[in-house]
PDB file of N, CA and C in Angstrom:
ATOM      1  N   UNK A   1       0.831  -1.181   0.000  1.00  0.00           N
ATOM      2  CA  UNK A   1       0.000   0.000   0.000  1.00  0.00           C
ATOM      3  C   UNK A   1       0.875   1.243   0.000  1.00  0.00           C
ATOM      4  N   UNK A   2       0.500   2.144  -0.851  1.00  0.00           N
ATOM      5  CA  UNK A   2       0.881   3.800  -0.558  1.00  0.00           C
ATOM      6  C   UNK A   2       1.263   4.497   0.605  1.00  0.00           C
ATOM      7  N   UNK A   3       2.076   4.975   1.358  1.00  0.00           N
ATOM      8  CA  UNK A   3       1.944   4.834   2.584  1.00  0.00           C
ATOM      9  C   UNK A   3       1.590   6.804   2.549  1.00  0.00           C
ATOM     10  N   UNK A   4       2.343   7.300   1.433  1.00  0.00           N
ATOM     11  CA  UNK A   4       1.300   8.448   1.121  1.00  0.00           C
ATOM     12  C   UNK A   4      -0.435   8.824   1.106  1.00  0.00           C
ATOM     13  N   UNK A   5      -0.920   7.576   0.512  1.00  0.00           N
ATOM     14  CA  UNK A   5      -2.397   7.370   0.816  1.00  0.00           C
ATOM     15  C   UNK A   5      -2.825   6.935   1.826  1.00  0.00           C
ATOM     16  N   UNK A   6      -3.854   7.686   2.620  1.00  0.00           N
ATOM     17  CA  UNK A   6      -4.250   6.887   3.739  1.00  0.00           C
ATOM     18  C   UNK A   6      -5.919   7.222   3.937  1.00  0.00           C
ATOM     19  N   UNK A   7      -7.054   5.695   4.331  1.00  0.00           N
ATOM     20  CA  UNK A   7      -8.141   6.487   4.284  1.00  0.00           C
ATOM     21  C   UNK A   7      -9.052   5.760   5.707  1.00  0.00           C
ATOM     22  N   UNK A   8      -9.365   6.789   6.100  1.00  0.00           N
ATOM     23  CA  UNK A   8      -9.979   6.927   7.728  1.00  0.00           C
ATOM     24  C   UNK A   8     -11.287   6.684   7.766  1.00  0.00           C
ATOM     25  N   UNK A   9     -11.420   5.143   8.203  1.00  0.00           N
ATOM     26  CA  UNK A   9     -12.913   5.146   8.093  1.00  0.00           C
ATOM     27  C   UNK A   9     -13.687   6.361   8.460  1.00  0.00           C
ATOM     28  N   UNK A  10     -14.295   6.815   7.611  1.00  0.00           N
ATOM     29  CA  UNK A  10     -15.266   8.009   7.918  1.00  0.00           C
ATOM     30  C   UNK A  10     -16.237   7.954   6.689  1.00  0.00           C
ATOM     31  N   UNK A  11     -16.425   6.865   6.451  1.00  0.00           N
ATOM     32  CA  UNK A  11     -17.536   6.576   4.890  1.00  0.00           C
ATOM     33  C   UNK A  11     -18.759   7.099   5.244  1.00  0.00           C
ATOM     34  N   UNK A  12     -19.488   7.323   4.305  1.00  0.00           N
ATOM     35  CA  UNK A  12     -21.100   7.896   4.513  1.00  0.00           C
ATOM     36  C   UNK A  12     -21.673   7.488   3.380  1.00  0.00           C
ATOM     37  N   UNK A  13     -23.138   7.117   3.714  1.00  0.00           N
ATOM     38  CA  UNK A  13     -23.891   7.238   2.726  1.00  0.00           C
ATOM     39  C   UNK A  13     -24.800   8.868   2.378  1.00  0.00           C
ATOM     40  N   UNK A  14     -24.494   9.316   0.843  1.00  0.00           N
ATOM     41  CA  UNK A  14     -25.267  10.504   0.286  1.00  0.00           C
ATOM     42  C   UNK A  14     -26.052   9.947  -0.469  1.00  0.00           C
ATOM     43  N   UNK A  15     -27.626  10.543   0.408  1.00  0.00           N
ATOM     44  CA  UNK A  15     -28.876  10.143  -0.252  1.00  0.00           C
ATOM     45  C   UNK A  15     -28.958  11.025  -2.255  1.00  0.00           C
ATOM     46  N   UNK A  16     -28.690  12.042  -2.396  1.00  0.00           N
ATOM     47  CA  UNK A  16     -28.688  12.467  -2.939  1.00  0.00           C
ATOM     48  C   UNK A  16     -28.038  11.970  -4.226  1.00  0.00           C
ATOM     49  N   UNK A  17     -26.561  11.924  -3.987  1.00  0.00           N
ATOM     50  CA  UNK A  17     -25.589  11.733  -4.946  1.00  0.00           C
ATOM     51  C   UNK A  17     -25.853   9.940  -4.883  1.00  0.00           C
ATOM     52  N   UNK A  18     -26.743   9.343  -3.853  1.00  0.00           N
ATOM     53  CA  UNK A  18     -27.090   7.546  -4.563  1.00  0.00           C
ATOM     54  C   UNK A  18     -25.223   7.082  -4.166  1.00  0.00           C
ATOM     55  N   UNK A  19     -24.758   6.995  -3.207  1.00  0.00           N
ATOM     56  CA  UNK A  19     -23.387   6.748  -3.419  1.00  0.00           C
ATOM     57  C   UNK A  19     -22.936   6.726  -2.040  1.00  0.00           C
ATOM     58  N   UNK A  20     -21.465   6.373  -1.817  1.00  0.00           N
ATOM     59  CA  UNK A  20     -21.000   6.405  -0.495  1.00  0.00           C
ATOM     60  C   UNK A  20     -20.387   6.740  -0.943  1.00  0.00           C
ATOM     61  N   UNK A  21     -19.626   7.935   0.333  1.00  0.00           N
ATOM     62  CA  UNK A  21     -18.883   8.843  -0.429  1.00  0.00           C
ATOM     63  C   UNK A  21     -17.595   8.333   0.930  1.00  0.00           C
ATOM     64  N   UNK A  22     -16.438   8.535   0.683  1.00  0.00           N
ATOM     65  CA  UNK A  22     -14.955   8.286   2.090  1.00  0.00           C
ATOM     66  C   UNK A  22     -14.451   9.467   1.435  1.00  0.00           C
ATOM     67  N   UNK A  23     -13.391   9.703   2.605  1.00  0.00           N
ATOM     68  CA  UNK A  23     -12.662  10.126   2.130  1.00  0.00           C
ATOM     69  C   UNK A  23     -10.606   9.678   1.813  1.00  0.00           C
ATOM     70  N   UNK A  24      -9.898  10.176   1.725  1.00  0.00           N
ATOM     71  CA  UNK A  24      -8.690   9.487   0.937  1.00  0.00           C
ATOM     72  C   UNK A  24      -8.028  10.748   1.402  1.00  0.00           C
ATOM     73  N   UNK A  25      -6.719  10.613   2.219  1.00  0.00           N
ATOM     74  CA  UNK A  25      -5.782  11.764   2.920  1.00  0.00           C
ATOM     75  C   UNK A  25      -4.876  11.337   1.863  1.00  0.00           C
ATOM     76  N   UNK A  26      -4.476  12.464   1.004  1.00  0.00           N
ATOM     77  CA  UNK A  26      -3.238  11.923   0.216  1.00  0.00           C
ATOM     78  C   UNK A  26      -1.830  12.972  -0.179  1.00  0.00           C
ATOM     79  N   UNK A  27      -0.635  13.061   0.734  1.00  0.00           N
ATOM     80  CA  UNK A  27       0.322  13.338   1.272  1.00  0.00           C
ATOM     81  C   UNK A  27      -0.253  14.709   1.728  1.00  0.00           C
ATOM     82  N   UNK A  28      -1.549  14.811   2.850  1.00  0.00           N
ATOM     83  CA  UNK A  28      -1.713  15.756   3.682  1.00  0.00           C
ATOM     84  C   UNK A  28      -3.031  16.649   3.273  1.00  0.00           C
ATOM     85  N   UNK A  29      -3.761  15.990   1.791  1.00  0.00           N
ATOM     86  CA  UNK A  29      -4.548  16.931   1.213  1.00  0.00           C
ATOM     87  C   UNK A  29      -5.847  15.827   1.433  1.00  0.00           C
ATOM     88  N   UNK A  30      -7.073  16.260   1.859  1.00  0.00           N
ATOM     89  CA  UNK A  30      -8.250  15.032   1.837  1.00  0.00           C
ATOM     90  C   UNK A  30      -9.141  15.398   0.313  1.00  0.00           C
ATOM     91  N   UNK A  31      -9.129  14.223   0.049  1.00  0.00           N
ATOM     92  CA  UNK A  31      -9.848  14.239  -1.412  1.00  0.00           C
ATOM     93  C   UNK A  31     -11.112  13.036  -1.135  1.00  0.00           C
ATOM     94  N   UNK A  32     -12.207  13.402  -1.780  1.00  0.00           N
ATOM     95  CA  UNK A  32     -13.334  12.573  -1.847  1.00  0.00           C
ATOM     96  C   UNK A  32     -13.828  11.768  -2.724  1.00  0.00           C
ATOM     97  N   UNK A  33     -13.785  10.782  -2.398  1.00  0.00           N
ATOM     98  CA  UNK A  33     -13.985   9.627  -3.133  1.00  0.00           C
ATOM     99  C   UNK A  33     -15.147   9.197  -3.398  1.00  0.00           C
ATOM    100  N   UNK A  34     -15.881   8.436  -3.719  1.00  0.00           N
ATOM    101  CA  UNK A  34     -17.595   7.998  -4.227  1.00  0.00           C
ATOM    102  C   UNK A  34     -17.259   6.631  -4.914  1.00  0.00           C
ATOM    103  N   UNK A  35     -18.391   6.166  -4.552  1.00  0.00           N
ATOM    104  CA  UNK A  35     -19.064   4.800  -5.558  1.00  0.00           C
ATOM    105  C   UNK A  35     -20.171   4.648  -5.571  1.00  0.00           C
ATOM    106  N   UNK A  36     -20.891   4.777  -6.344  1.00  0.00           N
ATOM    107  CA  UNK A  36     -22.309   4.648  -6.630  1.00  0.00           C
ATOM    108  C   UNK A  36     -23.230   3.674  -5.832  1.00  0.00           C
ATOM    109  N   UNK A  37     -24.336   3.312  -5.883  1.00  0.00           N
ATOM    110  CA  UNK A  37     -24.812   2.144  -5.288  1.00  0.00           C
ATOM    111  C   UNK A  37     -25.027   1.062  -6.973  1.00  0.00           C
ATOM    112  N   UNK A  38     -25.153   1.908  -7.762  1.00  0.00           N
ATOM    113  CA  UNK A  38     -25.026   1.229  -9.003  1.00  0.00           C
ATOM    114  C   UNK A  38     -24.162   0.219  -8.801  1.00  0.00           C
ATOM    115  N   UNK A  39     -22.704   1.041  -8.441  1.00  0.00           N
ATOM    116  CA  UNK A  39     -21.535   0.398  -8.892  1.00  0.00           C
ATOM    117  C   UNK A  39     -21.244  -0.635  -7.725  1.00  0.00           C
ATOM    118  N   UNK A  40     -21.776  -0.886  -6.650  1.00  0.00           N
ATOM    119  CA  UNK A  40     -21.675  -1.308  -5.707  1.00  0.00           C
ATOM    120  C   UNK A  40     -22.175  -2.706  -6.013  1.00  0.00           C
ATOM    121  N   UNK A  41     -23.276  -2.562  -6.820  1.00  0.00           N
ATOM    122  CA  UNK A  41     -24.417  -3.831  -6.870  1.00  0.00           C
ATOM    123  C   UNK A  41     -23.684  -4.207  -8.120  1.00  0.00           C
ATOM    124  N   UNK A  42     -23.384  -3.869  -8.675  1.00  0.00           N
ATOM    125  CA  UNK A  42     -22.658  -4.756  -9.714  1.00  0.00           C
ATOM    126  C   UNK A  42     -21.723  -5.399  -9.632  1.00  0.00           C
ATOM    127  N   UNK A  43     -20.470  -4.823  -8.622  1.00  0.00           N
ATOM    128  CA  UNK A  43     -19.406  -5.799  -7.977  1.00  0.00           C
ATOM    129  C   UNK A  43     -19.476  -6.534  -7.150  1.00  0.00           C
ATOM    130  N   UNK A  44     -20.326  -5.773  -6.046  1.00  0.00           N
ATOM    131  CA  UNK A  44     -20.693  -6.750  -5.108  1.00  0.00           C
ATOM    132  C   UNK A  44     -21.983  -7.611  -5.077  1.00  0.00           C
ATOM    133  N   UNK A  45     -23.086  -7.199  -5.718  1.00  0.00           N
ATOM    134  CA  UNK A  45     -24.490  -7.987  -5.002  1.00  0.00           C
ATOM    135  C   UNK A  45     -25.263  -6.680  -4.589  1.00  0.00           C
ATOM    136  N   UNK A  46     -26.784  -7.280  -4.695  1.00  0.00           N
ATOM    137  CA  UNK A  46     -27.151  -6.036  -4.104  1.00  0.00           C
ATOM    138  C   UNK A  46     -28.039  -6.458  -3.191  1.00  0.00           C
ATOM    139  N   UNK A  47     -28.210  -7.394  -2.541  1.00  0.00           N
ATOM    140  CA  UNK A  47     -28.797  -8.314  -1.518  1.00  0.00           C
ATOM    141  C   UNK A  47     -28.709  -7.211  -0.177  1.00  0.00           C
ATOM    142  N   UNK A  48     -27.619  -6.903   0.104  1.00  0.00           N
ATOM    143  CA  UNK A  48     -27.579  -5.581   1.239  1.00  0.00           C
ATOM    144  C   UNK A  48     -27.540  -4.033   0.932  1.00  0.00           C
ATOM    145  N   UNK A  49     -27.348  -3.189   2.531  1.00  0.00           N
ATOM    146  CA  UNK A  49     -27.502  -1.871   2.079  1.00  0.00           C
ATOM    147  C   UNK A  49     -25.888  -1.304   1.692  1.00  0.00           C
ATOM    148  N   UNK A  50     -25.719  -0.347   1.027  1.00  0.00           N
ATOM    149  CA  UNK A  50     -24.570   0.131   0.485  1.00  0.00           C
ATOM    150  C   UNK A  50     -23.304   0.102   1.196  1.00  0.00           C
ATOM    151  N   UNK A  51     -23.701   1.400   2.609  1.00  0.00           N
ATOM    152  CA  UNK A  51     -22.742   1.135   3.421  1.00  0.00           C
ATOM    153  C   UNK A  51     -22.066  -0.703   3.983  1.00  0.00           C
ATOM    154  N   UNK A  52     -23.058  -1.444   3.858  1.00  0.00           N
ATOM    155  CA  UNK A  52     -22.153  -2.535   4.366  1.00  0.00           C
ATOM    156  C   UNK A  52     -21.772  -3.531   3.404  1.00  0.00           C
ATOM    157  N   UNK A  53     -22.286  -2.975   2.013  1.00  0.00           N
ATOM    158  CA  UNK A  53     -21.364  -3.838   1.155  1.00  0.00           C
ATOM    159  C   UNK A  53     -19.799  -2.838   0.942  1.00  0.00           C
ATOM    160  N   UNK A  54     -19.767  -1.940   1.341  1.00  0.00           N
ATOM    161  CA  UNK A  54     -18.442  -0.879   1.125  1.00  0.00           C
ATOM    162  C   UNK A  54     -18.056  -1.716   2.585  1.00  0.00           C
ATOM    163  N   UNK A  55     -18.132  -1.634   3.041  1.00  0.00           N
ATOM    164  CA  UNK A  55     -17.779  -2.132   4.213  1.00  0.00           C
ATOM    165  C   UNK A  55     -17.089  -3.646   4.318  1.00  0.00           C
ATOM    166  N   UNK A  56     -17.740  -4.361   3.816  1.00  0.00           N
ATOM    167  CA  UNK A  56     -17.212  -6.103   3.870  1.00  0.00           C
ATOM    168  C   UNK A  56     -16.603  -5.877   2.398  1.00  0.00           C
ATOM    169  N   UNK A  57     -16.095  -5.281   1.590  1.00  0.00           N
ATOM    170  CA  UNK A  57     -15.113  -4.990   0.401  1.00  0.00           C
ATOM    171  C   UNK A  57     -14.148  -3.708   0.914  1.00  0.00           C
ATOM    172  N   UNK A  58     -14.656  -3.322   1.762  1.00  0.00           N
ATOM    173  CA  UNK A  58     -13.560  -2.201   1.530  1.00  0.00           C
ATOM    174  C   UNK A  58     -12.185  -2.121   1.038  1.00  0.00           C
ATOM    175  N   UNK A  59     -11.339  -2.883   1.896  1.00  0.00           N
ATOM    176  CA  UNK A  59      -9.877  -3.370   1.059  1.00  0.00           C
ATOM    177  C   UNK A  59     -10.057  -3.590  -0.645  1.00  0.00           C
ATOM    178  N   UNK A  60     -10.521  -4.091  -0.977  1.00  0.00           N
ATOM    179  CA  UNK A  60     -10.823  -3.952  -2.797  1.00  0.00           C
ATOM    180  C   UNK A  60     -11.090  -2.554  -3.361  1.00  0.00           C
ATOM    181  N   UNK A  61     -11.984  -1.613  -2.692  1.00  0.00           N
ATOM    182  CA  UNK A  61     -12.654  -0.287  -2.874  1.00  0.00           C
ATOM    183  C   UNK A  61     -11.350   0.908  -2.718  1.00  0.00           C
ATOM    184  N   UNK A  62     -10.948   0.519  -1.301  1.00  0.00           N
ATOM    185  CA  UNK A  62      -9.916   1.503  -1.575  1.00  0.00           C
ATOM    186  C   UNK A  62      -8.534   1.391  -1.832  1.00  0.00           C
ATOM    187  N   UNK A  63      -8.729  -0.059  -3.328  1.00  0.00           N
ATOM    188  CA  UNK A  63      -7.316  -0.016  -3.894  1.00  0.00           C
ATOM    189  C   UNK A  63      -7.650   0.055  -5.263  1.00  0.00           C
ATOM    190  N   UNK A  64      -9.033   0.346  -5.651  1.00  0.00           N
ATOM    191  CA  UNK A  64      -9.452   0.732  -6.696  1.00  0.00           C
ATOM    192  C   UNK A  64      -9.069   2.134  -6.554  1.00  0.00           C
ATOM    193  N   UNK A  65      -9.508   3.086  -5.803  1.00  0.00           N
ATOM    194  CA  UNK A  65      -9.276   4.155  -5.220  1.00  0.00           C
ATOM    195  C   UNK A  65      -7.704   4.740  -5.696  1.00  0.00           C
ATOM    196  N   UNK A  66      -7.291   4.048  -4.844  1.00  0.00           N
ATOM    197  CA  UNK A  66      -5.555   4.512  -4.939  1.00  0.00           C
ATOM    198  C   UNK A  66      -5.039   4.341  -6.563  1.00  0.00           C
ATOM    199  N   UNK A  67      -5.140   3.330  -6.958  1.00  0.00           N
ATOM    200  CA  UNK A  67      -5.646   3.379  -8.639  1.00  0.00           C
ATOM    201  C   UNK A  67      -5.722   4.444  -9.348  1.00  0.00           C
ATOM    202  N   UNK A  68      -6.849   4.979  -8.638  1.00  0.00           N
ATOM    203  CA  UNK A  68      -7.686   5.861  -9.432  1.00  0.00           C
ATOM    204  C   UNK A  68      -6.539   7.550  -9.392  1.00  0.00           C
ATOM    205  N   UNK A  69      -6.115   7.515  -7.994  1.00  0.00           N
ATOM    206  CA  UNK A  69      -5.918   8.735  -7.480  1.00  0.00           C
ATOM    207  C   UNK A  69      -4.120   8.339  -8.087  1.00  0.00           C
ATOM    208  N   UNK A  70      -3.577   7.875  -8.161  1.00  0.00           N
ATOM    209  CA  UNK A  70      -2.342   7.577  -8.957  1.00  0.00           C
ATOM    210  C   UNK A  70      -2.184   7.986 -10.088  1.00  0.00           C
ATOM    211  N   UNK A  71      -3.075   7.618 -10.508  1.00  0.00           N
ATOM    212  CA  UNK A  71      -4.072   8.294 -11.993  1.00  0.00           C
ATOM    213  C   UNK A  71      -4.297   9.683 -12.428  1.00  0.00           C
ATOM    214  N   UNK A  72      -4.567  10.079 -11.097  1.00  0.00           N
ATOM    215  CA  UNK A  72      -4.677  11.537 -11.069  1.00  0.00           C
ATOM    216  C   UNK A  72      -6.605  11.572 -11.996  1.00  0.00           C
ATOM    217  N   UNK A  73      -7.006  11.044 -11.591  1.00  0.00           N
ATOM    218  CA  UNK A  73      -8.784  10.261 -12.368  1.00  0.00           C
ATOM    219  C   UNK A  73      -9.597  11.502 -11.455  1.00  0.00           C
ATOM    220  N   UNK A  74      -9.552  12.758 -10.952  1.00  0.00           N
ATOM    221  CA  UNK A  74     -10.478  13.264 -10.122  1.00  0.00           C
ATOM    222  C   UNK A  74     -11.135  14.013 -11.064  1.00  0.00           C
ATOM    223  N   UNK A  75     -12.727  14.156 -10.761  1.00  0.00           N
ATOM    224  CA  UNK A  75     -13.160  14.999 -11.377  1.00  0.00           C
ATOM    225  C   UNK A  75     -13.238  16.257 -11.623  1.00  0.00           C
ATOM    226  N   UNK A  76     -14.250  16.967 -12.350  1.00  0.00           N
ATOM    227  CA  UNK A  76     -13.997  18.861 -11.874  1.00  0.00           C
ATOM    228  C   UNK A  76     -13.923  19.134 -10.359  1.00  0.00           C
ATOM    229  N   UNK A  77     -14.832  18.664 -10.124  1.00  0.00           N
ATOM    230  CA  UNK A  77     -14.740  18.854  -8.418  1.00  0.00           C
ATOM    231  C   UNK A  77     -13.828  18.530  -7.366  1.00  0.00           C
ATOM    232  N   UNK A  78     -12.891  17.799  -8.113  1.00  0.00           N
ATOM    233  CA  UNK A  78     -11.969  16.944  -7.195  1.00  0.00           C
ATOM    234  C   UNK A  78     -12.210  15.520  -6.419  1.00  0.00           C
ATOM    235  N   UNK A  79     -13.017  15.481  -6.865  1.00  0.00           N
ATOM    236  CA  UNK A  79     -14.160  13.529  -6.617  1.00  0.00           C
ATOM    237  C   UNK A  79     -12.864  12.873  -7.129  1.00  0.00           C
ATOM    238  N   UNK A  80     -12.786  11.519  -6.696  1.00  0.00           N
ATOM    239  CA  UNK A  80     -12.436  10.581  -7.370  1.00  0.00           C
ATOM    240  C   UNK A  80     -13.468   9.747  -7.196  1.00  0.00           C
ATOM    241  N   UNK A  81     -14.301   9.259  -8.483  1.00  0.00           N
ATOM    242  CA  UNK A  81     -15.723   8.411  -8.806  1.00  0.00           C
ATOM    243  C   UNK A  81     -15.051   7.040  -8.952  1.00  0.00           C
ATOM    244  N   UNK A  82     -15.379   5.883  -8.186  1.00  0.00           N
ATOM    245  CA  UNK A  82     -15.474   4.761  -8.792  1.00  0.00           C
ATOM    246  C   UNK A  82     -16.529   4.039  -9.083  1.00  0.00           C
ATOM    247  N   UNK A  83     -16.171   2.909 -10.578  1.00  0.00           N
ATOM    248  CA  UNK A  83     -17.037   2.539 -11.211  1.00  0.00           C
ATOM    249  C   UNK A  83     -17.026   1.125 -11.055  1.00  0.00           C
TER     250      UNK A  83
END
């Protein structure tokens, strides 16, 4: 793992944005991350609620993440969206 990246459980579900959003400390700057519930039910199942399929995957989620943010993949907003 990155030891530059680091992310603090502090996940939430946003009713709005349909998504759980964490966040991702990366060398001192917090950037926000998302995954849809779309995207959730497609990797994982959608038998449960969002937060606890992010939850029993997390390790997979936030190395998609680091992925992403390696990538430099953030949006206008500074999101990093996973799909």
């Amino acid at each position: 793992m990155n030891q530059a990246i680091q992310f603090p459980d502090q996940e939430s579900w946003d009713e709005q944005r349909q998504a759980v959003c964490f966040p991702a400390l990366v060398n001192g700057v917090i950037l926000t991350c998302a995954i849809s519930r779309e995207g959730l039910c497609r990797h994982y199942g959608s038998d449960a609620a969002p937060l606890s399929l992010f939850n029993a995957h997390r390790w997979d989620i936030e190395e998609q993440a680091e992925r992403l943010i390696a990538q430099q993949q953030e949006d206008d907003q500074g999101w990093v969206w996973l799909s």
